[in-house]
Protein backbone atom coordinates (compact mmCIF):
# COMPACT_ATOMS: atom_id res chain seq x y z
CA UNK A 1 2.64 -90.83 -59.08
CA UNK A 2 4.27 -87.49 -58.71
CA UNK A 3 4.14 -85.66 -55.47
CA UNK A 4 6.02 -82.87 -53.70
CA UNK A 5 8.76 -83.76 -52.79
CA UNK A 6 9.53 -85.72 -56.22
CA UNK A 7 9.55 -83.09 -58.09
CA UNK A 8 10.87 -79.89 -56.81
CA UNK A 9 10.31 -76.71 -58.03
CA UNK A 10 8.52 -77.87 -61.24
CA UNK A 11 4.84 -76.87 -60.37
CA UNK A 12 4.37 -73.18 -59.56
CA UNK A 13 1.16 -74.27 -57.14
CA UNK A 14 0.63 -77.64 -55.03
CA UNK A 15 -2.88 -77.42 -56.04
CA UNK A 16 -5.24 -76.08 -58.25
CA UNK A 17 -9.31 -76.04 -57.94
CA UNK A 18 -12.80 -74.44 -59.72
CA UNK A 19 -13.87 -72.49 -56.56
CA UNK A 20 -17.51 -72.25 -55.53
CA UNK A 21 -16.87 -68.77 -54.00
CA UNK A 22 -19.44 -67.18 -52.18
CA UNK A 23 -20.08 -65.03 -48.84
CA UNK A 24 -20.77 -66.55 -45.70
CA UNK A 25 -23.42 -64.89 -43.35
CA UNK A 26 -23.49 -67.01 -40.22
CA UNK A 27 -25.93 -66.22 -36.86
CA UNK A 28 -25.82 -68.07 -33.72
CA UNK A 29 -28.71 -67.36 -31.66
CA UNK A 30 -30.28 -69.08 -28.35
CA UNK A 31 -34.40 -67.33 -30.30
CA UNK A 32 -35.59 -68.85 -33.23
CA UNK A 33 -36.38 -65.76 -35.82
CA UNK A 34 -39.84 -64.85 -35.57
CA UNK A 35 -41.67 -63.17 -38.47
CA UNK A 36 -43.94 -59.86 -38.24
CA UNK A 37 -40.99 -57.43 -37.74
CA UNK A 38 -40.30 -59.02 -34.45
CA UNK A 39 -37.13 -57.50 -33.10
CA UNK A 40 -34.72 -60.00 -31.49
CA UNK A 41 -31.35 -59.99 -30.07
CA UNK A 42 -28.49 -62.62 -30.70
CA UNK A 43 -25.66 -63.95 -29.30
CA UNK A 44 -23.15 -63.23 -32.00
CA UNK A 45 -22.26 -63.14 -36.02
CA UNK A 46 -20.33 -63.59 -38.51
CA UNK A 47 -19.82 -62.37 -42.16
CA UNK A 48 -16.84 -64.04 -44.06
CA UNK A 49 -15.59 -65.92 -47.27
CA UNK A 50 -17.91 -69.11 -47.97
CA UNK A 51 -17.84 -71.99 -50.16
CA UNK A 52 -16.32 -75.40 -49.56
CA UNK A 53 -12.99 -74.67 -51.69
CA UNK A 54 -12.24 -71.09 -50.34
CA UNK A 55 -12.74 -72.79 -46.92
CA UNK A 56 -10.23 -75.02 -48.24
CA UNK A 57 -7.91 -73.05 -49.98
CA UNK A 58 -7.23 -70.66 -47.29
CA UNK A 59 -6.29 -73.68 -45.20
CA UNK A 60 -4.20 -75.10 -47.30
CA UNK A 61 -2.53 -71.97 -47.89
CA UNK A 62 -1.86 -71.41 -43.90
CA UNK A 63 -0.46 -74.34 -43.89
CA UNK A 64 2.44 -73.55 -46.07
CA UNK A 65 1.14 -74.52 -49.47
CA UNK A 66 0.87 -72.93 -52.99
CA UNK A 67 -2.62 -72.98 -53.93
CA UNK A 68 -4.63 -71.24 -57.15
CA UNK A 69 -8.01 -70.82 -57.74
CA UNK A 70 -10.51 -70.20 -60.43
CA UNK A 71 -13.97 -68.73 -60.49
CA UNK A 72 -16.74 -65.95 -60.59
CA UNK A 73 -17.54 -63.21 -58.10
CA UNK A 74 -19.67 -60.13 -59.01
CA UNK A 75 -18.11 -57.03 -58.70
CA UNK A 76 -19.60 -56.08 -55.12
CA UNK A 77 -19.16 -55.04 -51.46
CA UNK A 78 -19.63 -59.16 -50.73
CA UNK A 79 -17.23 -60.08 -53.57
CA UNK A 80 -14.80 -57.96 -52.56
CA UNK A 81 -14.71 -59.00 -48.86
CA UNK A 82 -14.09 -62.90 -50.57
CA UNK A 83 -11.31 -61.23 -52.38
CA UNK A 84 -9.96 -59.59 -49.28
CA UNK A 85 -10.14 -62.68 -46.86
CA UNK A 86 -8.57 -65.20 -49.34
CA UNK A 87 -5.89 -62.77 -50.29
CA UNK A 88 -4.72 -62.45 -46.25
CA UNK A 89 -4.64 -66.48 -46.00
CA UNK A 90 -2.09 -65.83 -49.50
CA UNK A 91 -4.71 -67.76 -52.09
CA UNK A 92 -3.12 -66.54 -55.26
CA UNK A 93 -7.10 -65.52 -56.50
CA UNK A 94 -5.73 -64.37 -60.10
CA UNK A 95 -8.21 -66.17 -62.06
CA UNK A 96 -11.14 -65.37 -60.29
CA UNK A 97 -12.67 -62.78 -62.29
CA UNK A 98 -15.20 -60.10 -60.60
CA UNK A 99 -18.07 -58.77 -63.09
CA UNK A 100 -20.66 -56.33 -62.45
CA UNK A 101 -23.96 -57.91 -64.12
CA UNK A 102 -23.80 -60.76 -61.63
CA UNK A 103 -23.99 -61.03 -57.97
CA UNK A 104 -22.21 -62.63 -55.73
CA UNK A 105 -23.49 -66.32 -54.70
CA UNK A 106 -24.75 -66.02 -50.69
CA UNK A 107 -24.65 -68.69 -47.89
CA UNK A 108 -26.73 -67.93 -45.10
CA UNK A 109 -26.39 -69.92 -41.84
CA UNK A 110 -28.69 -69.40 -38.72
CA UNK A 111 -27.68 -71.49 -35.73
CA UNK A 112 -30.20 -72.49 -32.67
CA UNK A 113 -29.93 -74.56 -29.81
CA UNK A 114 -27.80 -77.48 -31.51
CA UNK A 115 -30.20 -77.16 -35.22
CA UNK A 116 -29.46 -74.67 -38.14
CA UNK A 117 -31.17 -73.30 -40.52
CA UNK A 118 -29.46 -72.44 -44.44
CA UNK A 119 -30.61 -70.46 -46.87
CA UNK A 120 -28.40 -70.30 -50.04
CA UNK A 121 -28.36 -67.96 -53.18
CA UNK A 122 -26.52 -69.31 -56.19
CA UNK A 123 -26.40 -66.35 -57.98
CA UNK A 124 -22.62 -66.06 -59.41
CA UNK A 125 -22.01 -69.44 -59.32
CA UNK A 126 -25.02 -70.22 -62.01
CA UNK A 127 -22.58 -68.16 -64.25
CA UNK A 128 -19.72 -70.16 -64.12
CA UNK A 129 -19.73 -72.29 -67.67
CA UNK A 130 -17.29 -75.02 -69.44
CA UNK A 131 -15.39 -72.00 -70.59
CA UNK A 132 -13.61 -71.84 -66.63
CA UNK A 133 -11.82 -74.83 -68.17
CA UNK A 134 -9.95 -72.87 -70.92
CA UNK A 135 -8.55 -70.96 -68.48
CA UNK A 136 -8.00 -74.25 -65.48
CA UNK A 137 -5.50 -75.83 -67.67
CA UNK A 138 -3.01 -73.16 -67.87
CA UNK A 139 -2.50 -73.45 -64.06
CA UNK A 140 0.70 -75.08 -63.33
CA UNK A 141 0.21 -77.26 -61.01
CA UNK A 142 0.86 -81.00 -59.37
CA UNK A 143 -2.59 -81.73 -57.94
CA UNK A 144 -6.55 -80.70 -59.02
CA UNK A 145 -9.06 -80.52 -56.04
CA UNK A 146 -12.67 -80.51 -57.16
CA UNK A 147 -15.28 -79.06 -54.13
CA UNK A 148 -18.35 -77.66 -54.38
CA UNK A 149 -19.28 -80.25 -57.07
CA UNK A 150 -23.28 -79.92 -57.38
CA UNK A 151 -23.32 -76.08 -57.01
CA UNK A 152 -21.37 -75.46 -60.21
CA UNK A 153 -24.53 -76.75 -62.51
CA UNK A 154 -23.00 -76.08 -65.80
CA UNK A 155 -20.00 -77.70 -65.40
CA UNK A 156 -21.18 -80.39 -63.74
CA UNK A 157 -21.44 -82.57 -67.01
CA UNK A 158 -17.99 -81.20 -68.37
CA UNK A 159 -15.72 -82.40 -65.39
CA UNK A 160 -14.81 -85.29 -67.61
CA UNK A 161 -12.87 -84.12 -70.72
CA UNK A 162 -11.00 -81.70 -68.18
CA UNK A 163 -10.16 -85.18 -66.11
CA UNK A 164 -9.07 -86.61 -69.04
CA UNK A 165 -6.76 -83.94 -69.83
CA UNK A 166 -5.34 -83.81 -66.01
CA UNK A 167 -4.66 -87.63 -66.07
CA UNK A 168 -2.58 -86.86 -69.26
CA UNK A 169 -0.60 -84.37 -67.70
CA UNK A 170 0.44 -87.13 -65.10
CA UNK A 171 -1.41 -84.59 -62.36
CA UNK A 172 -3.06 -86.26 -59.58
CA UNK A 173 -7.07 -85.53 -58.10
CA UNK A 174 -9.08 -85.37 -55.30
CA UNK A 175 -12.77 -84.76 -55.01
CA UNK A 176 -14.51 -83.68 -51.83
CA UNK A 177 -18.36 -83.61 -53.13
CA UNK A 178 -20.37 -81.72 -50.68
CA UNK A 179 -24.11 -82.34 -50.72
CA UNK A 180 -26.30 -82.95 -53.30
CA UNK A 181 -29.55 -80.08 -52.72
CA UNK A 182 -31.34 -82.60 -55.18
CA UNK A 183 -30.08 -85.88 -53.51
CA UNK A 184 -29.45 -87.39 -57.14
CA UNK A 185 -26.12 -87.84 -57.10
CA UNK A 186 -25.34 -88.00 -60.57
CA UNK A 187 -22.36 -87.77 -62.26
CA UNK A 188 -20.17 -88.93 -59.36
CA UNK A 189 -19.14 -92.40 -59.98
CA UNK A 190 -18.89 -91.52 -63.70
CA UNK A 191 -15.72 -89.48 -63.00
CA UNK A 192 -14.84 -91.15 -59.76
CA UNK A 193 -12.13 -93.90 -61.80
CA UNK A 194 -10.19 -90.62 -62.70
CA UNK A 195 -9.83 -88.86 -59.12
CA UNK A 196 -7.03 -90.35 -57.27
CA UNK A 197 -8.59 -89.19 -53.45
CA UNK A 198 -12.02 -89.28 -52.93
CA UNK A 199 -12.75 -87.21 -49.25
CA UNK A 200 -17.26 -87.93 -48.70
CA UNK A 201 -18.46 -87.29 -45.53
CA UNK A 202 -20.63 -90.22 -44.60
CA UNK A 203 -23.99 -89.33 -45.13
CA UNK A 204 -22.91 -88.38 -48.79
CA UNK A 205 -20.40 -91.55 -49.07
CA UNK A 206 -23.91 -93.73 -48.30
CA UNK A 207 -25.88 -91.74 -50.44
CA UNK A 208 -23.83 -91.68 -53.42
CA UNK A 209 -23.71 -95.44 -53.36
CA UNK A 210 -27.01 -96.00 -51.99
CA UNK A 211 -25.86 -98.27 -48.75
CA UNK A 212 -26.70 -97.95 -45.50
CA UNK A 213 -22.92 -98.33 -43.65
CA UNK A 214 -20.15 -97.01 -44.02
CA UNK A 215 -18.13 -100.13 -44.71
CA UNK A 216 -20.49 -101.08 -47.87
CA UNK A 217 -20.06 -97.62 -48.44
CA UNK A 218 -16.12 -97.84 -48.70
CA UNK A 219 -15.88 -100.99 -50.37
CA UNK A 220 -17.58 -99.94 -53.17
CA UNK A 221 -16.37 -96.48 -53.57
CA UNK A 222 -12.93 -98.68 -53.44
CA UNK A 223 -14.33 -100.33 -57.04
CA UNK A 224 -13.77 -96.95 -58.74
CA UNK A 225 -11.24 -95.10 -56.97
CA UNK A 226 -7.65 -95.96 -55.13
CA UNK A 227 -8.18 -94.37 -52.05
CA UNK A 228 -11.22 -93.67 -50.23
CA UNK A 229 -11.19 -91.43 -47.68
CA UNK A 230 -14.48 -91.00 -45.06
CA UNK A 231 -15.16 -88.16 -42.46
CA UNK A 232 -17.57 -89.35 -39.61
CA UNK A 233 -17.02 -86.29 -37.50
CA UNK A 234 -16.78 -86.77 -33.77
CA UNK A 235 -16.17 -90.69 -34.69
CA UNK A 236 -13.11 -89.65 -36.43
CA UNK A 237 -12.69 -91.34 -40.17
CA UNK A 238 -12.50 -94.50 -41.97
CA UNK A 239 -9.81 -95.08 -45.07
CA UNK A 240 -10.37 -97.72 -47.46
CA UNK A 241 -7.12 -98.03 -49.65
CA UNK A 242 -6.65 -101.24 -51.96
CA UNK A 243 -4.91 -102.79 -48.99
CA UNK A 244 -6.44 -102.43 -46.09
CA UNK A 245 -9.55 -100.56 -44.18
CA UNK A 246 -8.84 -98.74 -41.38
CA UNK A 247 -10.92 -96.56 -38.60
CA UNK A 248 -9.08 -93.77 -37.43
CA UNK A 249 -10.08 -92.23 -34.22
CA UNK A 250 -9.55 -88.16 -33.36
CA UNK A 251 -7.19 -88.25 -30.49
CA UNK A 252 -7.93 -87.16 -26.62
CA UNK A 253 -5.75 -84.32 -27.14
CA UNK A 254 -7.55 -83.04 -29.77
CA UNK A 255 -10.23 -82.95 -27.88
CA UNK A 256 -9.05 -81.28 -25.01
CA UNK A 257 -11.10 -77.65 -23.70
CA UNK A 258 -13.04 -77.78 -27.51
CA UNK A 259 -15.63 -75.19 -27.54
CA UNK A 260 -17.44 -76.02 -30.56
CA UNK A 261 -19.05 -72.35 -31.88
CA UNK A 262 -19.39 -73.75 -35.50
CA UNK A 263 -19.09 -76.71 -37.35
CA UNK A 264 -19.04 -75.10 -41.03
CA UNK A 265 -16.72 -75.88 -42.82
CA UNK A 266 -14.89 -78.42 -41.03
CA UNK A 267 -14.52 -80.97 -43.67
CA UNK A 268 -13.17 -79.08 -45.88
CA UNK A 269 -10.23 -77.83 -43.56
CA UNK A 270 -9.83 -81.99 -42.65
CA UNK A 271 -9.89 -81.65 -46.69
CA UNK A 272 -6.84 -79.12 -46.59
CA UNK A 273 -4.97 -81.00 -43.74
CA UNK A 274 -4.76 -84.59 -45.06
CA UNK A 275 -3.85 -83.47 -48.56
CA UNK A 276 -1.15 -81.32 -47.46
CA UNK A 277 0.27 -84.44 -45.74
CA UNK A 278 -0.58 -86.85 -48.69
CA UNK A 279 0.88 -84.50 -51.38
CA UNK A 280 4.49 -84.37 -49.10
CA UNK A 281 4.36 -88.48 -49.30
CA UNK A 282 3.31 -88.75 -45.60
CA UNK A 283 1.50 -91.56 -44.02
CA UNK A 284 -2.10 -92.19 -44.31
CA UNK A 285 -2.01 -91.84 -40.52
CA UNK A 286 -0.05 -88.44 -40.71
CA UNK A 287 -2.38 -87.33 -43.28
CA UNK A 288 -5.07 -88.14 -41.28
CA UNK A 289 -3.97 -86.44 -38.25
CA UNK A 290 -3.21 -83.43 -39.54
CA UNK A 291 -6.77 -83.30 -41.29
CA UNK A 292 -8.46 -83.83 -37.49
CA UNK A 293 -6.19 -81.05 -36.33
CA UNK A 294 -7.34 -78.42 -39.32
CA UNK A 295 -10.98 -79.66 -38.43
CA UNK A 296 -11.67 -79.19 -34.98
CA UNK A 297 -8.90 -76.24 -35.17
CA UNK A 298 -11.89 -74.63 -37.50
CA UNK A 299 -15.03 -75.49 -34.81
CA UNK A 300 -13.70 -72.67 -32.97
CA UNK A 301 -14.96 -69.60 -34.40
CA UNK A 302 -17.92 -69.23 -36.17
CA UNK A 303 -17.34 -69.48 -40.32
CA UNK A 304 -14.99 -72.07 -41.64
CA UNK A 305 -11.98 -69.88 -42.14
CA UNK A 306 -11.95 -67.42 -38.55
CA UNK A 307 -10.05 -70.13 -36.52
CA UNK A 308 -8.33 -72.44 -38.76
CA UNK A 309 -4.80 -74.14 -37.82
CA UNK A 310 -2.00 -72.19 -38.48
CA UNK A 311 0.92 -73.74 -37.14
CA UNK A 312 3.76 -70.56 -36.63
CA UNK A 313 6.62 -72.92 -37.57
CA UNK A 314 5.12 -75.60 -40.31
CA UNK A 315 7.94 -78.41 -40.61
CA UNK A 316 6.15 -80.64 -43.23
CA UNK A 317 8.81 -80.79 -45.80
């Protein structure tokens, strides 16, 4: 299996990935709206660049990797400031095309007293079509992340022959679902025996294999994949590898003065931490690690991309 540091300087990225771009409009509020033009004040905002892979791409890229993306925006104030933000985090965004007919897709978070409320538009992302492929293969690079699996409908089905190709080309996958909005689940384990990290929370790890633990869970995620990789937030994560199963706890020091503002995003920067790790043929344990550190870096701020980890001297290699 070719990673990083096997194979120098013949991959222009580390990582390429179908983004489900959108813009982020988080609230965080101690009043729960009220309708009838009722005029309320909150505590604070946030309006920033959305969707599980541009969460994780811009971590990734503050990390120190090379990371390209593909997708649809529509040529708007909202697509513009996704542009903007993943551009500053150095996201080479040079297949994501902007287009005026469409608009861009809209995540919409309210936060209250430890519950939240989201609201989410589709919109651009109901344009993206099997054609994104043609253009996904010319990207030269070692490793594929798929995110943001059930919002990009049309492809949904197509994720296959594309898989097929990648395993060809000797380059490696990982898959980080998200949720299902219709809690059906399908499609998953048919393309699961071709993704080399799989990286479920694990509420969707259970529902994707309809179990009720974790560990039943793992074991048969294990059946199609190599390396299972589950995020149980403050209780840390569980890996299931073909040798051994193993509960990883976040450490103390981690813990330390955490003010948790927000918790979006926060898989997908533990997404962008342990592959950074795993692609430079680190540890499972390093991996892990430095996916806790990218996800409670992220709790910080409000949005998934505000206060991720940026370490000012990254010595990886």
């Amino acid at each position: 299996m070719c990673k990083i540091n096997s194979v120098k300087n013949s991959h222009k990225y580390d990582i390429g990935s179908i983004a489900d771009l959108c813009i982020d409009i988080i609230i965080q509020s101690d009043v729960k709206p009220k309708f009838g033009q009722v005029e309320q004040l909150i505590e604070d905002y946030c309006i920033d660049a959305g969707g599980s892979v541009a969460i994780f791409a811009s971590q990734y890229a503050k990390l120190g990797g090379k990371i390209c993306l593909a997708g649809l925006l529509g040529d708007d104030v909202q697509g513009n400031i996704v542009l903007s933000r993943l551009r500053e985090s150095q996201v080479d965004v040079s297949l994501v095309k902007s287009r005026k007919d469409i608009v861009t897709a809209m995540g919409f978070n309210y936060s209250c007293k430890g519950d939240r409320a989201l609201l989410v538009s589709l919109s651009s992302l109901e344009s993206i079509s099997p054609i994104i492929f043609e253009e996904a293969l010319l990207v030269n690079t070692l490793h594929w992340h798929i995110g943001g699996f059930f919002l990009l409908k049309k492809i949904v089905d197509h994720w296959i022959i594309f898989l097929k190709e990648l395993k060809v080309r000797g380059t490696t996958v990982s898959l980080d679902t998200n949720w299902d909005p219709d809690e059906q689940w399908s499609g998953v384990l048919t393309i699961l025996p071709f993704i080399d990290v799989f990286i479920p929370n694990d509420a969707e790890a259970m529902a994707i294999t309809r179990t009720e633990s974790i560990h039943d869970a793992g074991l048969l995620l294990l059946k199609y994949c190599p390396l299972v990789v589950i995020k149980c937030g403050e209780r840390g994560a569980v890996v299931f590898s073909r040798e051994s199963e193993k509960e990883f706890n976040i450490p103390e020091e981690l813990l330390k003065n955490l003010n948790i503002k927000d918790t979006t995003g926060a898989g997908d920067n533990f997404d962008a931490g342990f592959l950074f790790m795993w692609l430079r043929n680190k540890s499972i344990s390093e991996s892990v690690l430095n996916g806790f550190k990218c996800a409670i870096s992220s709790l910080g701020g409000l949005g998934g991309i505000k206060n991720q980890y940026h370490p000012q001297i990254p010595n990886y290699e």
